[in-house]
Protein backbone atom coordinates (compact mmCIF):
# COMPACT_ATOMS: atom_id res chain seq x y z
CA UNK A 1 -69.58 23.37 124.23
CA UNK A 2 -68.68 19.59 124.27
CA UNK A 3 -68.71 19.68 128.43
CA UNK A 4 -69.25 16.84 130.31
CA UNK A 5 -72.11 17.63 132.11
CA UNK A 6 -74.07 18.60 128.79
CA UNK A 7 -76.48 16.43 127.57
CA UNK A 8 -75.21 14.24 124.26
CA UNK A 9 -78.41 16.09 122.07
CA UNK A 10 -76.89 19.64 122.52
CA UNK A 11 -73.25 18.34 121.33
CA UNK A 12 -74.07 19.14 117.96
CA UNK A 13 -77.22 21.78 116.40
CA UNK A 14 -78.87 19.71 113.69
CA UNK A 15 -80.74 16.85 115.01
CA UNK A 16 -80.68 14.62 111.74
CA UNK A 17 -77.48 14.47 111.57
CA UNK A 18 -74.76 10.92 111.30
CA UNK A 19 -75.30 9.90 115.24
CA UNK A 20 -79.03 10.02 115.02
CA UNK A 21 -79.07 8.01 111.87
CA UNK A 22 -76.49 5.33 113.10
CA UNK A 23 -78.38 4.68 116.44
CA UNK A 24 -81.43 4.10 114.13
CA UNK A 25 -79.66 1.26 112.11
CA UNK A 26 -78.46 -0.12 114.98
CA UNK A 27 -81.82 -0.58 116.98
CA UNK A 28 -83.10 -1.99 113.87
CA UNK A 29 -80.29 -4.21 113.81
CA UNK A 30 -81.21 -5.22 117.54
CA UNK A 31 -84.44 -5.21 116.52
CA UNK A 32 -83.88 -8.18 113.35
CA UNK A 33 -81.87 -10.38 116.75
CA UNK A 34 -84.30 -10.17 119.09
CA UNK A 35 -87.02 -11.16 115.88
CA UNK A 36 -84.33 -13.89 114.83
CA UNK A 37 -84.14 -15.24 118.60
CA UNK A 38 -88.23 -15.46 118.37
CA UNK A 39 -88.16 -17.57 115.27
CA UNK A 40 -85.44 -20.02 116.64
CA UNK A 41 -87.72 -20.60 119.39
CA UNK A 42 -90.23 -21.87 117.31
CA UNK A 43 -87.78 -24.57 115.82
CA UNK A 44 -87.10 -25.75 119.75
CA UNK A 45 -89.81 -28.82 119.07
CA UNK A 46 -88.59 -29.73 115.55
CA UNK A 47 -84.97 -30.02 116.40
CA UNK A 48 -83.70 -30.01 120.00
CA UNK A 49 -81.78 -28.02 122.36
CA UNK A 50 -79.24 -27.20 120.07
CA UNK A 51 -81.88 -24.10 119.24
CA UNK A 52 -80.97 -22.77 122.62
CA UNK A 53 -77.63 -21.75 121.29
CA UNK A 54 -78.96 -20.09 118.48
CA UNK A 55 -81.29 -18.52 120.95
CA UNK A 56 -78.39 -17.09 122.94
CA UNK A 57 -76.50 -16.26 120.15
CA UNK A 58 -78.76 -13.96 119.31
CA UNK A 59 -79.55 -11.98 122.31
CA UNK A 60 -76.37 -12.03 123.42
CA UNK A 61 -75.84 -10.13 120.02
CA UNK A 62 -78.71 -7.86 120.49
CA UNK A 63 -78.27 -6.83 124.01
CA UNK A 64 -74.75 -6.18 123.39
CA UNK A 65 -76.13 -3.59 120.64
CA UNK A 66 -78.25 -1.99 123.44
CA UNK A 67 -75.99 -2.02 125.95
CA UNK A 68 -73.78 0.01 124.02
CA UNK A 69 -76.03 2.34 122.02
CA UNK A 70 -75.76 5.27 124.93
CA UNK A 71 -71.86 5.72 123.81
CA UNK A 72 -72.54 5.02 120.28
CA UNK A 73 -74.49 8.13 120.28
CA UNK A 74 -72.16 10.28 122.47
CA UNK A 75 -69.09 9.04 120.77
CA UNK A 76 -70.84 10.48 117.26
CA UNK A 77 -72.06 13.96 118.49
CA UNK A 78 -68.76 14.46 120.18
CA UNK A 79 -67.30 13.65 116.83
CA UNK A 80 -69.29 15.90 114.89
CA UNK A 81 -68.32 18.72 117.35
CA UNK A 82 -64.81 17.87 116.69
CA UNK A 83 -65.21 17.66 113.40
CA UNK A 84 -63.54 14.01 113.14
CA UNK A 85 -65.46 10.84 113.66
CA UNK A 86 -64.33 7.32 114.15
CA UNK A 87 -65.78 3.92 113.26
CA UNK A 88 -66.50 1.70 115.54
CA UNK A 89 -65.16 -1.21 113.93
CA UNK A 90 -65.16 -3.45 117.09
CA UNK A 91 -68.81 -3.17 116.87
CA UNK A 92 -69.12 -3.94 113.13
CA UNK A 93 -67.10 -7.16 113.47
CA UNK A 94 -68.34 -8.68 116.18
CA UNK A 95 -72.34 -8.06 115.47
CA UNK A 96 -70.77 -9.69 111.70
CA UNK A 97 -68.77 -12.50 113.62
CA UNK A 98 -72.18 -12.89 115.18
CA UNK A 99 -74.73 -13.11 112.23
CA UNK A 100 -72.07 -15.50 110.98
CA UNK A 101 -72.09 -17.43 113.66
CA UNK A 102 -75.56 -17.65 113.69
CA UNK A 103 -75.80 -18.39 109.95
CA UNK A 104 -73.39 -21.84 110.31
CA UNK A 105 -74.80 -22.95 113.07
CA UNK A 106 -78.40 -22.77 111.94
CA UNK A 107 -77.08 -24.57 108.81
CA UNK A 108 -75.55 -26.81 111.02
CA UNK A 109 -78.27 -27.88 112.99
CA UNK A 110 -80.47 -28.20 110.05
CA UNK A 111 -78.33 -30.30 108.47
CA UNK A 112 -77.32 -32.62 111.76
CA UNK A 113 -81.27 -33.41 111.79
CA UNK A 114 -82.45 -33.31 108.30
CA UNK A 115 -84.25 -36.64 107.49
CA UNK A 116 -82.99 -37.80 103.90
C-alpha cells in the first residue's frame, strides 16, 4: 500500500490525521516570514540597507519551508503507514536558528541607529 507510484493522500485512510496538521503549521509558519519580510520592508527608509538582510533572512527562511513541504507531507503519511514517525529536527532548528537570527539582528539594527 505505501508504493511509490501512489499518491502521498492514499498512504494513510483518515485525512485529519498528524501529516495534514503539521503541513498546516508549517505554511502558517511560512506564512508569519513572508508577513515578517513585508514589515522589514517598510523600515528600508527609516534605517538603511541593513533591512535587506532582514529581508533575506526571512524568505530565505520561508521558501526553504515551501520548498520542503512536498516531503514533509510524504515523509508523515509514510510514517503513519509504518506505524513509526520521525521528527524532522533539521527543520525545527534551522527555521529556530532563523527566527533567532532574525530577532538579534533586528535588535541590532535598531539599536546601531537609535537616536538617544
Amino acid at each position: 500500500m505505501s508504493g511509490g507510484s501512489e499518491p502521498a493522500a492514499r498512504l494513510h485512510d483518515d485525512p485529519g490525521l498528524q501529516p495534514e496538521r503539521t503541513v498546516m503549521a508549517w505554511g502558517r509558519t511560512m506564512l508569519s516570514l513572508f508577513v515578517a519580510s513585508a514589515v522589514f520592508l517598510r523600515w528600508l527608509p527609516h534605517y538603511g540597507q541593513a533591512i535587506v538582510v532582514l529581508v533575506l533572512l526571512s524568505g530565505l527562511a520561508a521558501t526553504g519551508i515551501y520548498a520542503s513541504q512536498r516531503r514533509r507531507y510524504r515523509s508523515g503519511s509514510e510514517g503513519i503507514s509504518a506505524g513509526r514517525i520521525e521528527a524532522d529536527i533539521v527543520a525545527v532548528v534551522s527555521t529556530g536558528a532563523s527566527v533567532v537570527a532574525l530577532g538579534v539582528l533586528a535588535i541590532w539594527i535598531l539599536v546601531a541607529n537609535a537616536r538617544f
